[in-house]
Protein backbone atom coordinates (compact mmCIF):
# COMPACT_ATOMS: atom_id res chain seq x y z
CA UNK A 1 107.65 52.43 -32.62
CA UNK A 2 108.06 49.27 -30.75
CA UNK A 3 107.20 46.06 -32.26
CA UNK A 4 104.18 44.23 -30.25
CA UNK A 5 105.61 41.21 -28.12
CA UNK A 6 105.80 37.52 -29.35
CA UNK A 7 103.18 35.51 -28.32
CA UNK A 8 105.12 32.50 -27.79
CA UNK A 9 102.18 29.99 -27.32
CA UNK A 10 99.05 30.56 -28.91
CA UNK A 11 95.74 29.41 -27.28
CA UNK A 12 92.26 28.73 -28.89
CA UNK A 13 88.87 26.76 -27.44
CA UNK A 14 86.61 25.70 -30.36
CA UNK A 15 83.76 23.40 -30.19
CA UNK A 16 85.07 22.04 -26.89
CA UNK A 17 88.78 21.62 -27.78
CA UNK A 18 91.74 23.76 -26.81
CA UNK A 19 94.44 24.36 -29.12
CA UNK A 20 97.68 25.07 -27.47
CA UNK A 21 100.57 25.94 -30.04
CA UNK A 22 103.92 26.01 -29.44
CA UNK A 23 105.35 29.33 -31.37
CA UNK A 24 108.53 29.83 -32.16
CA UNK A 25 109.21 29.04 -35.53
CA UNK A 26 110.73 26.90 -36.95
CA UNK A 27 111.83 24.62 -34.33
CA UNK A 28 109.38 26.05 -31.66
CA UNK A 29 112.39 25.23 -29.25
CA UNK A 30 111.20 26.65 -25.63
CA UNK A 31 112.70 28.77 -23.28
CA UNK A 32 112.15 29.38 -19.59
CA UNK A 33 109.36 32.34 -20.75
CA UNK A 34 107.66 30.05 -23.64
CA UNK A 35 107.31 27.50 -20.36
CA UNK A 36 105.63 30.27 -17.69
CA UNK A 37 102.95 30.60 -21.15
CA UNK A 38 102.84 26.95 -21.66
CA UNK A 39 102.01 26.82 -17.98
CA UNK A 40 99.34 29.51 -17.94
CA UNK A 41 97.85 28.05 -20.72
CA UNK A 42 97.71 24.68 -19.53
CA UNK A 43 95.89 26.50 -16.27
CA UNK A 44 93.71 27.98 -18.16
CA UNK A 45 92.50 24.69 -20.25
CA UNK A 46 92.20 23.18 -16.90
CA UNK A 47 90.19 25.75 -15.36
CA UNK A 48 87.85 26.60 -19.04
CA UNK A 49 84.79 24.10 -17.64
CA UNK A 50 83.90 24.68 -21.74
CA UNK A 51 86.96 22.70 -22.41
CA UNK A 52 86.47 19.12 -22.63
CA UNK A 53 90.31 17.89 -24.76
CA UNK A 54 93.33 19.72 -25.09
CA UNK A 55 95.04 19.28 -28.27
CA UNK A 56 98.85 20.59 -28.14
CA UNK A 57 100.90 21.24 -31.01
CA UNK A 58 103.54 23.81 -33.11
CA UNK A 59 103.31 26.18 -35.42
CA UNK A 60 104.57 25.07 -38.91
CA UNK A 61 105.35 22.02 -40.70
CA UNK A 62 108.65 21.62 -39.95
CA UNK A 63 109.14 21.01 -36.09
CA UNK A 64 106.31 20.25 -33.27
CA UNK A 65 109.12 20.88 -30.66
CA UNK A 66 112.99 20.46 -31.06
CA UNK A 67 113.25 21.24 -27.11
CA UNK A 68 114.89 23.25 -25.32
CA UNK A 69 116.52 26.46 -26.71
CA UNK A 70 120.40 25.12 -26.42
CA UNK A 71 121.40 28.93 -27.00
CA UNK A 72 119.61 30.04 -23.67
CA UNK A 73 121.06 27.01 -21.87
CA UNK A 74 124.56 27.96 -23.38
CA UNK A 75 124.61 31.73 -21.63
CA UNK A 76 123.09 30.61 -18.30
CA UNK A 77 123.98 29.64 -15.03
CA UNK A 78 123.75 25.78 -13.55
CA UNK A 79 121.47 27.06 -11.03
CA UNK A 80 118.93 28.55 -13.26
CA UNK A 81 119.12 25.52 -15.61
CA UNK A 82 118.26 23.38 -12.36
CA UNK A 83 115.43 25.86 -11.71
CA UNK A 84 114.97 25.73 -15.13
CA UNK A 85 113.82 21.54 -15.72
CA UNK A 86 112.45 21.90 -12.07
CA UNK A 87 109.39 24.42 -13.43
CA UNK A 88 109.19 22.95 -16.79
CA UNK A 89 108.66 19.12 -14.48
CA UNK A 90 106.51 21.26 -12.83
CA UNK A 91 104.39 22.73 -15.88
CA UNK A 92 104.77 18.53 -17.94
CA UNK A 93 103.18 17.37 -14.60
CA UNK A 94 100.13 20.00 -14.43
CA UNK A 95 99.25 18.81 -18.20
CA UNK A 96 99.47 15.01 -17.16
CA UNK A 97 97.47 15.35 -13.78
CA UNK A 98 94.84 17.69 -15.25
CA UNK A 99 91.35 15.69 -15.65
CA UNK A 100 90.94 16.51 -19.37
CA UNK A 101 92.43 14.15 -22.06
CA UNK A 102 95.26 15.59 -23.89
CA UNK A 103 96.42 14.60 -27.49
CA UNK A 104 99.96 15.44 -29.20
CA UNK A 105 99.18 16.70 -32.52
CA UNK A 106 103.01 15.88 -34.11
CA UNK A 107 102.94 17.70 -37.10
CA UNK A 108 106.78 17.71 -37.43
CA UNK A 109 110.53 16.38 -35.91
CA UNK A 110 109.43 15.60 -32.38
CA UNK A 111 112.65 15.68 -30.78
CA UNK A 112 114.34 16.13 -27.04
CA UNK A 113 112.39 18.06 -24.99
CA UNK A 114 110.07 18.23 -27.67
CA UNK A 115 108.95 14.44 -26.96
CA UNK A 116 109.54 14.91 -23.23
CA UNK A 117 106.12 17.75 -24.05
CA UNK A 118 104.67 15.44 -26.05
CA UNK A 119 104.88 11.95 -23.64
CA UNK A 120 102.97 14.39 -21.04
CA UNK A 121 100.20 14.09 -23.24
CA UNK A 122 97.67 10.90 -23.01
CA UNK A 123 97.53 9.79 -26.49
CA UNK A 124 100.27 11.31 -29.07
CA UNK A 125 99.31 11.27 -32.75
CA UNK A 126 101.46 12.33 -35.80
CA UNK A 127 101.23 13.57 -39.52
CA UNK A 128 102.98 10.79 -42.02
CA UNK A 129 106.24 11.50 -42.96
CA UNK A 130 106.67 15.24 -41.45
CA UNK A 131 109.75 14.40 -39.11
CA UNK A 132 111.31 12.07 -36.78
CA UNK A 133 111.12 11.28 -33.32
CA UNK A 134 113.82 10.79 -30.81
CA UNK A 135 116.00 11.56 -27.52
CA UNK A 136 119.21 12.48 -28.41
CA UNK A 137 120.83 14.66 -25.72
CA UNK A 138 123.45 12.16 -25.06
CA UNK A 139 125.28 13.32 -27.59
CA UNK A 140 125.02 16.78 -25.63
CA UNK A 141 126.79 15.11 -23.08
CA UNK A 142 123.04 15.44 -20.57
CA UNK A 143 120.33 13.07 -20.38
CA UNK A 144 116.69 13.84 -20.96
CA UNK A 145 115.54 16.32 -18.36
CA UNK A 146 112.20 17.21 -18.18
CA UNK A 147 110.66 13.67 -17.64
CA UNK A 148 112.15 12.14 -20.29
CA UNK A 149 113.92 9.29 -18.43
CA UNK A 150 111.08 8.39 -16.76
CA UNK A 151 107.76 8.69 -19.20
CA UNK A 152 109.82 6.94 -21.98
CA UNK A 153 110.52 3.73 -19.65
CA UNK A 154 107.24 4.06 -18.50
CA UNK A 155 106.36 3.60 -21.90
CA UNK A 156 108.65 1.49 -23.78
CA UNK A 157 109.71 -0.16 -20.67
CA UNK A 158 113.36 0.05 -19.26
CA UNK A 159 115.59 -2.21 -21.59
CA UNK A 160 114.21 -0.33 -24.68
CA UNK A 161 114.17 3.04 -23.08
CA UNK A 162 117.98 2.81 -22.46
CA UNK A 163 118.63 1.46 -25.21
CA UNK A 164 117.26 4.41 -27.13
CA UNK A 165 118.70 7.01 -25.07
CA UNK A 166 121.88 5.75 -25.02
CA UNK A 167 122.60 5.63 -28.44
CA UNK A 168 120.17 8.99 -29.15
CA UNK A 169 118.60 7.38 -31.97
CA UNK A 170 116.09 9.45 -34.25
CA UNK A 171 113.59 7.29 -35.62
CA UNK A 172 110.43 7.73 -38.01
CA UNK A 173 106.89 7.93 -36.71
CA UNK A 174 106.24 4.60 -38.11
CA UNK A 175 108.51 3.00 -35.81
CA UNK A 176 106.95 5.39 -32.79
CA UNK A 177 104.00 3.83 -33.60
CA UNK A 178 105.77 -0.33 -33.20
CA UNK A 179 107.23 1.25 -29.67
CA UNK A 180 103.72 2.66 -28.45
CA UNK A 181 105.06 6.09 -28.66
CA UNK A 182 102.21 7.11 -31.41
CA UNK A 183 98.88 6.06 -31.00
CA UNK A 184 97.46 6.98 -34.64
CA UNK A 185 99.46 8.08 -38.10
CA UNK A 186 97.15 10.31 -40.06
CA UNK A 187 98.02 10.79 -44.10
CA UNK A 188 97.89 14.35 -44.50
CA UNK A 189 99.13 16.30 -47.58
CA UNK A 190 99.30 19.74 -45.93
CA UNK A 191 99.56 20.39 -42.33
CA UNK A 192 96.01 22.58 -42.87
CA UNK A 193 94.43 19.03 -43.00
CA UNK A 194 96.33 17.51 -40.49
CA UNK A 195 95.06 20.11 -38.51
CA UNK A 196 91.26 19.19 -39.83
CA UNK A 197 91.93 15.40 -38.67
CA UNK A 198 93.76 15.92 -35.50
CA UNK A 199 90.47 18.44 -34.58
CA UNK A 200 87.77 15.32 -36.04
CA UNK A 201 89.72 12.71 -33.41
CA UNK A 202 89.81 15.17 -30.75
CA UNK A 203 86.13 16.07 -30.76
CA UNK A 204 85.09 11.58 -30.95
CA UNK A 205 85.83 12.46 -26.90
CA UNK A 206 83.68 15.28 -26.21
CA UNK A 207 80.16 15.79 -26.13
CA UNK A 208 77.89 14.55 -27.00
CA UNK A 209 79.81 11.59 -28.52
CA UNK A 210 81.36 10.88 -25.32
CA UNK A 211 80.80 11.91 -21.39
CA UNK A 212 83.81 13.86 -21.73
CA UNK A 213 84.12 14.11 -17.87
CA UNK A 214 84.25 10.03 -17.94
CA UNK A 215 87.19 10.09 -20.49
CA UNK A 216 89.01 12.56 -17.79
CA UNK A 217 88.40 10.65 -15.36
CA UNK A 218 89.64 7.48 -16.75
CA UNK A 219 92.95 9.23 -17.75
CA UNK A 220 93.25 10.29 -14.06
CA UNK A 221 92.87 7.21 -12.63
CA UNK A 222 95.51 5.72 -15.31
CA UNK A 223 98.18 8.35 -15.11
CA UNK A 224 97.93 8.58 -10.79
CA UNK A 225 96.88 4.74 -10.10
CA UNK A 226 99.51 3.70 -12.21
CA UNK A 227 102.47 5.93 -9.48
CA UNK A 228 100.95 4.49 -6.53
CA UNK A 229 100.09 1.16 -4.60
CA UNK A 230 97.83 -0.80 -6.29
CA UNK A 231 95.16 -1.31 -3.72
CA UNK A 232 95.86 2.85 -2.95
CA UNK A 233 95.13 2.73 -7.21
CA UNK A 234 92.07 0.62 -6.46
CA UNK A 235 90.92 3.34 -3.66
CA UNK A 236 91.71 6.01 -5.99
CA UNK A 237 89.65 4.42 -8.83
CA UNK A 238 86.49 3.59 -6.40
CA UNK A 239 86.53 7.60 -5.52
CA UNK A 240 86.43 8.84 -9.19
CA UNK A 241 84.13 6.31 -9.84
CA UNK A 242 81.91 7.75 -7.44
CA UNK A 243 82.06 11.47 -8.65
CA UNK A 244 81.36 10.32 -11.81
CA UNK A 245 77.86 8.38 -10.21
CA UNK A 246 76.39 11.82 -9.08
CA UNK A 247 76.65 13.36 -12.83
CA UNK A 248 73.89 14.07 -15.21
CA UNK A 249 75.98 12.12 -17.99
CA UNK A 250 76.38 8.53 -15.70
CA UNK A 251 72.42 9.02 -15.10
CA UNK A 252 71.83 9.94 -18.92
CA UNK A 253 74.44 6.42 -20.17
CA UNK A 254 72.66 3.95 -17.53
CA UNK A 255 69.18 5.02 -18.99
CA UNK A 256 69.99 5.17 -22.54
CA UNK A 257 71.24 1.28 -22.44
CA UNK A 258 68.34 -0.11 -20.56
CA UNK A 259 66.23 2.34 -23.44
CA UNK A 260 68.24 0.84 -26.05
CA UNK A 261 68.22 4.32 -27.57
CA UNK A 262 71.96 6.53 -28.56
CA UNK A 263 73.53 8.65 -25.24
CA UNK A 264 73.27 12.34 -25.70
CA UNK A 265 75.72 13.59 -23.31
CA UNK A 266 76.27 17.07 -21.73
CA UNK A 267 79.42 16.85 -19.71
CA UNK A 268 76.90 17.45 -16.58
């Protein structure tokens, strides 16, 4: 009897939230197939108009991603390893350009490709003491491939982002948090209430605590106005603006302030 195939990423919507879980224990390292999931996943989050945040993450305690699988790379050709970071650019840049925030729930070493995943997301946030974060493929002899160059400099900004590549430094979450790498570090004794406190953040930006599709919005217009022109940003910003004017929720904020009364929204 054949044993039923790994899921490789595991996908849940509660409450509004989708949980997408990296799953391959212990280091949840991906492979070209964990990436095609990844994607579909991602799709599906995007297209799930009950899904207001995605929250990704990895199974265990141990590791939220340590990257890519260096065995597959090992055994494969340089074509499919260029066809390889060309998808999984691909699949980083679906998760940053879709409409819905997205939070990095690091509940372990964040490392490599691992924190190339997790700069795709909007706002990263990580469990006290449960790993380290870092880009170390110099001492692979590569750089950082999917994205990694760019989102960390984008970040950091260029001197810094160098700097930390070129040396590969792996650094505590503490000092992710100095760098603007982690937005929140969250005490948890067991990664079962990590879980419980990544969930309570995510859901402060979905209904009806927030106009979720206003929150999406803004994280469009930051992640594509910040690529392009600014007066093309400005254009951009005007035009989301606008689809967010002809909601429910917009109509439901405006009258709620001149009521003086709380904003019950319905991502309508």
């Amino acid at each position: 009897m054949t044993e039923p195939k790994k899921t490789l990423i595991d996908y849940a919507v509660q409450d509004g939230v989708a949980f997408v879980t990296l799953n391959d224990p212990p280091a949840n390292t991906y492979t070209y197939e964990m990436m095609q999931s990844l994607d579909v996943a991602i799709l599906k989050a995007r297209m799930d108009e009950t899904v207001q945040v995605i929250v990704i993450t990895g199974n265990g305690e141990k590791f939220f991603c340590a990257g890519a699988n260096i065995s597959m790379l090992a055994g494969v050709t340089p074509t499919f390893k260029y066809y390889f970071c060309l998808h999984a650019n691909e699949t980083l840049n679906r998760l940053e350009q879709t409409p819905k925030l997205v939070i990095a729930a690091i509940n372990g070493h964040c490392v490599g490709g691992g924190l190339e995943v997790a700069m795709a997301a909007d706002l990263r946030v990580a469990r006290r003491g449960a790993g380290k974060m870092g880009l170390p493929e110099v001492s692979l002899g590569v750089l950082p491939g999917t994205g990694g160059t760019q989102r960390l400099a984008r970040i950091v900004g260029k001197s810094k982002a160098i700097e930390l590549m070129a040396t590969g430094e792996l650094f505590p979450f503490e000092r992710g948090l100095e760098l603007g790498l982690v937005n929140q570090i969250f005490d948890a004794d067991t990664g079962e209430q990590f879980v419980h406190q990544v969930t309570d953040y995510a859901r402060q930006f979905t209904t009806p605590n927030k106009a979720s599709g206003a929150v999406g919005r803004i994280k469009r217009s930051v992640q594509t106005g910040a690529e392009i022109p600014f007066e093309s940003a400005l254009a951009l910003e005007r035009e989301l603006q606008q689809q967010l004017f002809q909601a429910e929720d917009a109509k439901e904020g405006l009258e709620a302030y001149v009521n003086k009364r709380k904003a019950i929204f319905k991502n309508k």
